[in-house]
Protein backbone atom coordinates (compact mmCIF):
# COMPACT_ATOMS: atom_id res chain seq x y z
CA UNK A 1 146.93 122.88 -3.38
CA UNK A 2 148.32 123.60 0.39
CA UNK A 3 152.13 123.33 -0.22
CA UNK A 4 154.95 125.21 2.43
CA UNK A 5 157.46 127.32 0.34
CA UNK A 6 159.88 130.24 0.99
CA UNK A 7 161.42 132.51 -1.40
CA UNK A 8 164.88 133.35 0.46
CA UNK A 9 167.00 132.04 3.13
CA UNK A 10 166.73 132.15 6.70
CA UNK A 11 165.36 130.85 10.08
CA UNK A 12 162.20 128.57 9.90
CA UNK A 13 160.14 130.65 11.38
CA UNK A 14 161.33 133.42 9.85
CA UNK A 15 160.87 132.32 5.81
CA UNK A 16 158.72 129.28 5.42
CA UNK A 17 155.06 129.75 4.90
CA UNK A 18 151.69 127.86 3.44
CA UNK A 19 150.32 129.18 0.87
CA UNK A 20 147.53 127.54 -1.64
CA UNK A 21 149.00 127.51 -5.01
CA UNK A 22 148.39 125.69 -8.75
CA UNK A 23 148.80 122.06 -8.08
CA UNK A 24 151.91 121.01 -10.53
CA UNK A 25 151.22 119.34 -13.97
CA UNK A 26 153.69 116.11 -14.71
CA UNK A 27 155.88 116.63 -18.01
CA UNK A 28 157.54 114.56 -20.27
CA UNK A 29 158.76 111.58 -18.04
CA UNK A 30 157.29 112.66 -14.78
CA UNK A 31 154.81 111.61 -12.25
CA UNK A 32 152.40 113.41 -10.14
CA UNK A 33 152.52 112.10 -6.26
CA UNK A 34 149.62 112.59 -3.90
CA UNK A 35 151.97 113.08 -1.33
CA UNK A 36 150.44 111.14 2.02
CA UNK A 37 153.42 112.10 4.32
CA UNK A 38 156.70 114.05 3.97
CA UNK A 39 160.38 112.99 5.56
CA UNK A 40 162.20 115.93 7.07
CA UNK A 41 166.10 115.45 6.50
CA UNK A 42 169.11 117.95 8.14
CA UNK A 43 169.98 118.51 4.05
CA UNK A 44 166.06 120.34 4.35
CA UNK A 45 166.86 122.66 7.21
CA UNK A 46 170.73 123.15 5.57
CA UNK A 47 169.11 124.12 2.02
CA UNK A 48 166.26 126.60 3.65
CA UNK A 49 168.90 128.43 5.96
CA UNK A 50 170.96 129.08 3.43
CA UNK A 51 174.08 126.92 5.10
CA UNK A 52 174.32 124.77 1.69
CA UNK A 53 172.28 127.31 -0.91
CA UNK A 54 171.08 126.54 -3.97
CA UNK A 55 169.36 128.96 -6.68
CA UNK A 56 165.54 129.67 -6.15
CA UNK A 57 163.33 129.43 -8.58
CA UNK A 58 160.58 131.95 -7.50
CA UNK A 59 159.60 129.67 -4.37
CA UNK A 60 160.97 126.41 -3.15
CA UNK A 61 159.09 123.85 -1.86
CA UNK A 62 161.45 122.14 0.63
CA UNK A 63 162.13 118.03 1.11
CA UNK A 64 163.58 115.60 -0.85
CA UNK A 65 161.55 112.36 0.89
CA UNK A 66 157.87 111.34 0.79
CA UNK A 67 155.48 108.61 0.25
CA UNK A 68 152.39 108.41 -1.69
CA UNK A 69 150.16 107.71 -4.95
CA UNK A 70 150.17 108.81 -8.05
CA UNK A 71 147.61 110.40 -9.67
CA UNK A 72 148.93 111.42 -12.73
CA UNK A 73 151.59 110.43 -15.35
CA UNK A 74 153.12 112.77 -18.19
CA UNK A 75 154.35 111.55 -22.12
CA UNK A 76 156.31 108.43 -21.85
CA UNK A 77 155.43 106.96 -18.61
CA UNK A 78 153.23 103.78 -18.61
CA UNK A 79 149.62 104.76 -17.65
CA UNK A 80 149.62 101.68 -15.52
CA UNK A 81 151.55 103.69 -12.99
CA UNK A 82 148.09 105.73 -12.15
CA UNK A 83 147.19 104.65 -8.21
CA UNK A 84 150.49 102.81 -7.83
CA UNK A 85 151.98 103.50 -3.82
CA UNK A 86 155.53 104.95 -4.11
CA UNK A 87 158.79 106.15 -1.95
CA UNK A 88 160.34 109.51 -3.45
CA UNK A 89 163.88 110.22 -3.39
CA UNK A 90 165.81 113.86 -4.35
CA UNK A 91 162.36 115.23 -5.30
CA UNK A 92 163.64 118.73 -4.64
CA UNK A 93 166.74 118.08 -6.36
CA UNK A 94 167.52 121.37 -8.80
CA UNK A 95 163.71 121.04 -8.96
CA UNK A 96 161.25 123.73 -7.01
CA UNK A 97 158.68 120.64 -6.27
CA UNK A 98 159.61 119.13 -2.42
CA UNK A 99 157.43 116.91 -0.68
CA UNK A 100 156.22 119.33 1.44
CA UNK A 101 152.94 119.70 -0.06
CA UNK A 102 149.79 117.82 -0.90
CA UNK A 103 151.30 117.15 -4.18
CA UNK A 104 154.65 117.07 -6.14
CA UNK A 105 155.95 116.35 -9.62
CA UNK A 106 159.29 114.41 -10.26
CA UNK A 107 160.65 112.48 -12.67
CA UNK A 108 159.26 108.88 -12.89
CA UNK A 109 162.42 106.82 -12.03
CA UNK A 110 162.80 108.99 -8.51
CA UNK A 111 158.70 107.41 -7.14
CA UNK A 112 159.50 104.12 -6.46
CA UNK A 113 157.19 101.59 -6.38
CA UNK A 114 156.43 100.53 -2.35
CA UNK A 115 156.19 96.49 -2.30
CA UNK A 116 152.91 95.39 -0.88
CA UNK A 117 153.03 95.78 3.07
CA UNK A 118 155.72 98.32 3.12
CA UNK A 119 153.82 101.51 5.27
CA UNK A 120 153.67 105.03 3.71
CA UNK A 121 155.51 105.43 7.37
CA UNK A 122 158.51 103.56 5.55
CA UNK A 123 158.36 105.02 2.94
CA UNK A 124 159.03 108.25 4.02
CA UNK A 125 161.77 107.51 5.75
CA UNK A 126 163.87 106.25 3.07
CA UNK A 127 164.94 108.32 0.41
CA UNK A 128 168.31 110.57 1.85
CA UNK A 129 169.02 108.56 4.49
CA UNK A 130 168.70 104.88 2.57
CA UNK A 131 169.96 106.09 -0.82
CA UNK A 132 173.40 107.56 1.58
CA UNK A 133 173.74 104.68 3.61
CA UNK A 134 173.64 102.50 0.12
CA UNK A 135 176.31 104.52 -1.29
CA UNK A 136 178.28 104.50 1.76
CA UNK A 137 178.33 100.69 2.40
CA UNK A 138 178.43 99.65 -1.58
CA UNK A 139 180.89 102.51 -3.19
CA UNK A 140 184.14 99.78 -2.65
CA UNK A 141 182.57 96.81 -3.39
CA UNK A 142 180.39 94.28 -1.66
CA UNK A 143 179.73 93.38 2.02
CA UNK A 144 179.09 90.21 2.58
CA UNK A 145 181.21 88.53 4.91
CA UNK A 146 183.07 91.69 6.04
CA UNK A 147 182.79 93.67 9.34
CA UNK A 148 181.02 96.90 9.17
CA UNK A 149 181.25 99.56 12.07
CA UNK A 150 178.48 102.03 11.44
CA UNK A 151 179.09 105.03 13.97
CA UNK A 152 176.37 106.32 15.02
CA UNK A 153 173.48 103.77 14.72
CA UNK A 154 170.34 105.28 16.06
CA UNK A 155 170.62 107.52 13.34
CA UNK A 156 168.49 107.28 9.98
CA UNK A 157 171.44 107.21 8.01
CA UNK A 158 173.14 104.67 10.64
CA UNK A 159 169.31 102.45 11.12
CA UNK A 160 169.54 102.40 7.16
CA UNK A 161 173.41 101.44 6.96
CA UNK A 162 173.17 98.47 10.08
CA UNK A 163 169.55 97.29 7.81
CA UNK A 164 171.10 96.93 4.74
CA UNK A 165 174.57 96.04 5.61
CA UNK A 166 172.98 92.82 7.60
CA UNK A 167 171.09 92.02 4.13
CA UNK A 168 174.38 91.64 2.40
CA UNK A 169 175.70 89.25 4.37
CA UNK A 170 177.82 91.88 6.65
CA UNK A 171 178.70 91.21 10.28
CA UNK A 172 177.53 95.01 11.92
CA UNK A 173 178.87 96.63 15.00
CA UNK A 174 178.33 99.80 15.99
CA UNK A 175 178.21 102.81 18.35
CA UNK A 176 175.82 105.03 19.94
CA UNK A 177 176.10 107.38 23.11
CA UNK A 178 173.25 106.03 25.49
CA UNK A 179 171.40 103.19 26.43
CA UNK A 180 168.27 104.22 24.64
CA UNK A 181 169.77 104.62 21.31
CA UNK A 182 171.91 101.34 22.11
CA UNK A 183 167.96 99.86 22.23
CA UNK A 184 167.30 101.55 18.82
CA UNK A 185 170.44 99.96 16.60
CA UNK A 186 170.40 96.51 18.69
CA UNK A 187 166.70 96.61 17.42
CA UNK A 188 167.84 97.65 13.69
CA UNK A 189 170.23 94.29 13.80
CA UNK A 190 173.00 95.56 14.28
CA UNK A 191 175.55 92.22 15.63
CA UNK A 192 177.47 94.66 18.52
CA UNK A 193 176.29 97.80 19.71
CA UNK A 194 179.19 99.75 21.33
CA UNK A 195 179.21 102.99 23.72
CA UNK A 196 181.47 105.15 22.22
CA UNK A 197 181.69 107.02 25.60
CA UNK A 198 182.89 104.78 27.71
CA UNK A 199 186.16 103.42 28.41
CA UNK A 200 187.66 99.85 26.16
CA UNK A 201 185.17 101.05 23.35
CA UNK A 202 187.96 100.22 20.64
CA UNK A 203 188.79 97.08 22.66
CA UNK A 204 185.46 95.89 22.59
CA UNK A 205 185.25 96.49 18.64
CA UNK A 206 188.83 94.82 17.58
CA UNK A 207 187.72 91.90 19.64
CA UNK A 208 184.75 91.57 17.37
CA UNK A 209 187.29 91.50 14.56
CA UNK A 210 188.73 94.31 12.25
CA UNK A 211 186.92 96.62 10.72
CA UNK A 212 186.49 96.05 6.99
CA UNK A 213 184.64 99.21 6.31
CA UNK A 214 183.24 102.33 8.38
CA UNK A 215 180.21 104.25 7.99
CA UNK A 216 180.98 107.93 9.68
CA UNK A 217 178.50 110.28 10.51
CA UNK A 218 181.88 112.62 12.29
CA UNK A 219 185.07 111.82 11.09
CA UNK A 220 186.89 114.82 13.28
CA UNK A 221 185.50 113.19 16.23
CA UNK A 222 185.56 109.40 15.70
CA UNK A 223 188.52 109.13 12.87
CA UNK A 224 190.98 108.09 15.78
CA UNK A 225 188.63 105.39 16.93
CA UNK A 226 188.31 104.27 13.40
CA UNK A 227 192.35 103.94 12.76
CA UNK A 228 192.50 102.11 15.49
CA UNK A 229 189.78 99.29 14.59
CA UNK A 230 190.37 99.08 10.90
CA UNK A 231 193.03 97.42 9.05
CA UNK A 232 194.78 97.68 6.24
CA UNK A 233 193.00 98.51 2.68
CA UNK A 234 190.22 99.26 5.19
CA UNK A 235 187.66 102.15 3.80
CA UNK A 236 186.63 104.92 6.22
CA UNK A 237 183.38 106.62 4.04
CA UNK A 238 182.31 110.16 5.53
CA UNK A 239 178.26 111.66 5.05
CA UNK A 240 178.06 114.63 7.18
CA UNK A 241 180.40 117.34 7.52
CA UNK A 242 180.64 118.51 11.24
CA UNK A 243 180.63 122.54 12.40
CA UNK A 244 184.85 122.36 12.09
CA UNK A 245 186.39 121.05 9.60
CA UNK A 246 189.26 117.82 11.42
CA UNK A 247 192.63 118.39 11.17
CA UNK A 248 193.58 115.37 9.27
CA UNK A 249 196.31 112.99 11.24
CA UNK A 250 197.86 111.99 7.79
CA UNK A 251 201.14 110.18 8.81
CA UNK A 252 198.51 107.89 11.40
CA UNK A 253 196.33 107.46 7.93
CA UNK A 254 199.34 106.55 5.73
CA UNK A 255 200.34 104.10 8.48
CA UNK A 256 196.82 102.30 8.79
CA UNK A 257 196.81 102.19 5.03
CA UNK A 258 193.35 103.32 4.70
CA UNK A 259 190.88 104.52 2.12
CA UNK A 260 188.96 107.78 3.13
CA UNK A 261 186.25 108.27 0.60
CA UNK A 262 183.98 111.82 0.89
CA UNK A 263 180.14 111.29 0.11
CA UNK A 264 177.53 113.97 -0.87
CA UNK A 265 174.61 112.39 -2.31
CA UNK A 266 173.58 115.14 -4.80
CA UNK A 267 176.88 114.23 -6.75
CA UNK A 268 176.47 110.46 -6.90
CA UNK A 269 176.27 109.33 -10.39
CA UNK A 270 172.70 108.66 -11.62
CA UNK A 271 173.65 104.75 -12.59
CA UNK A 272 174.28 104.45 -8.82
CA UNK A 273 171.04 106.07 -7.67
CA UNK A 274 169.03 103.97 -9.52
CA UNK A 275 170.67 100.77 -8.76
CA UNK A 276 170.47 102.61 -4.86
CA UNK A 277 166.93 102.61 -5.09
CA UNK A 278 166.62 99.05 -7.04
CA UNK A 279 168.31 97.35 -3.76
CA UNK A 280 166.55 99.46 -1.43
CA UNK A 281 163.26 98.38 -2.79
CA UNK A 282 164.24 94.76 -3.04
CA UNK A 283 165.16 94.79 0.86
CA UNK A 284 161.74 96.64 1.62
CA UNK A 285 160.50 93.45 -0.19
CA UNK A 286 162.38 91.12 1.95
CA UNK A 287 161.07 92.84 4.91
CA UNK A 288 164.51 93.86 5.89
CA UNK A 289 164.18 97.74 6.35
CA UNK A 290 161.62 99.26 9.54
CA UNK A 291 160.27 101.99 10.03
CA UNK A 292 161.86 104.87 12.90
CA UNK A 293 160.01 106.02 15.39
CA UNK A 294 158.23 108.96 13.89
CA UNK A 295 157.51 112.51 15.16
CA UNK A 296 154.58 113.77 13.27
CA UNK A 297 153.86 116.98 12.25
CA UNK A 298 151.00 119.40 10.42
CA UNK A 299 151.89 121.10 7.01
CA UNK A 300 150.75 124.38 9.24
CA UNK A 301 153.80 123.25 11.88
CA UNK A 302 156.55 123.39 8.77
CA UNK A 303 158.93 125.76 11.01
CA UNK A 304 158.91 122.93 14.38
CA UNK A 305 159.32 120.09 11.94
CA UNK A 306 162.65 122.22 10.64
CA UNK A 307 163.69 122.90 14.30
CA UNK A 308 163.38 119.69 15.37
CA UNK A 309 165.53 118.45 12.74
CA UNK A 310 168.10 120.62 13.60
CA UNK A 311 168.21 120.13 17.01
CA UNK A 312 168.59 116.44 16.60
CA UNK A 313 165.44 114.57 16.80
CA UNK A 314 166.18 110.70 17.23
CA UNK A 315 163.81 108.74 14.68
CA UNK A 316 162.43 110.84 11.96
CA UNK A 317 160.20 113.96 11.73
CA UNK A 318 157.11 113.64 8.98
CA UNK A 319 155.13 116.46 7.85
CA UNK A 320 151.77 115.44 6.80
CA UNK A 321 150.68 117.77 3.94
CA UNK A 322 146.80 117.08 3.89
């Protein structure tokens, strides 16, 4: 099979390649997935530079995301499974088999079935940004009938959060930096889309109401707008770590009484994916989750898909392996 790999860490250009290797057998447990298109996430281009390194294991194929069929099932996975249409999530988690290739292996549970109507287009762009925005909204408890801020909504973590927080039963505000994204998270359903650049931005947000919880894509940046929407017992729950660490105003946090909770998606407990992907799947069922405007790529154009991750892409970048 066609399948882009590197074997050390560095630039795009620089280390990935595509190279025809032994299409993967499924083990105990696992699934094979004819993979139909592949979701670029900044975790990818992180892992491949060697910014967040993990052990190599001879050659890593890179991306966790992907949507698909499967072909083939191994020992103790219902046969039944054979041509079902699925959504991966983590697939290169501690595992050498990404997305990024006409086909990967992964355990069964992580190739989720995709409900009938749901796009491959969808499908691939769930995974790490769905599965974080789940974890982010759900960690302290439900939604419904609580505000949500979500900075950041044209974002695929931020589309995801706005989606699935309006399925609970959350009111949604949140804030972008231009009209065009403003388009992008009033489209996701998001209640109150705010300008973060402009002046009265926290005015405009208390009048809404206070914040019950905040979705943060860059705490340094935004935590002072945050303290001064929230109130008390209100959560503040970080994704992304920015280029310097914030200096932490703690006497301000003590003050507003707030709980700032850290997320990394590789250490959320298993229990918690699964029951992630469970309510992700039931919204795609609803038809509450869409699709973001997608920047497609060939397997042969690995290294742009990267770079346009990295240098911030709005919507998502797919790699089509075949």
């Amino acid at each position: 099979m066609r399948a882009a790999l590197y074997d050390r860490y560095g630039e795009a250009r620089d280390v990935l390649r595509v190279a025809e290797i032994d299409r993967p057998e499924p083990g105990p447990g696992e699934v094979r997935v004819r993979v139909e298109l592949s979701g670029v996430n900044p975790t990818d281009w992180k892992s491949r530079s060697g910014a967040t390194p993990r052990p190599i294991d001879g050659f890593q194929i890179p991306h966790h995301d992907g949507a698909g069929v499967i072909d083939a099932v191994g020992d103790g996975v219902d046969p039944a499974r054979v041509g079902e249409r699925v959504w991966t999530w983590l697939a290169a988690a501690t595992r050498r088999w990404g997305t990024a290739a006409q086909w990967t292996v992964l355990p069964a549970a992580q190739a989720v079935r995709l409900p009938d109507g749901a796009s491959a287009e969808l499908g691939a762009c769930l995974g790490v940004p769905a599965m974080t925005a789940h974890w982010c909204l759900f960690a302290d408890g439900p939604v419904a009938g609580r505000t949500v801020l979500v900075a950041g909504g044209a974002g695929a973590v931020g589309h995801y959060a706005i989606e699935l927080a309006k399925h609970a039963g959350a009111r949604v505000v949140t804030t972008v930096s231009g009209p065009a994204k403003a388009e992008l998270a009033a489209r996701a359903g998001a209640d109150l889309v705010v300008n973060y650049t402009e002046p009265g931005a926290a005015d405009r947000i208390r009048e809404f109401g206070t914040v019950d919880r905040v979705i943060e894509v860059a705490l340094g940046a935004n935590l002072d707008l945050d303290l001064a929407v929230t109130g008390p017992q209100s959560q503040i729950v970080t994704y992304a770590a920015e280029p310097a660490d914030p200096v932490l105003p703690v006497r301000a946090c003590m003050s507003a009484n707030v709980l700032l909770r850290f997320v990394l998606l590789y250490g959320v407990a298993e229990a918690d994916l699964l029951r992630a992907a469970a309510d992700i799947t039931a919204a795609l069922a609803d038809g509450a989750l869409t699709e973001l405007p997608a920047h497609r790529f060939g397997l042969d154009e690995i290294a742009a898909a990267h770079e346009a991750v990295r240098s911030g892409a709005v919507g998502k970048v797919l790699v089509v392996p075949s």
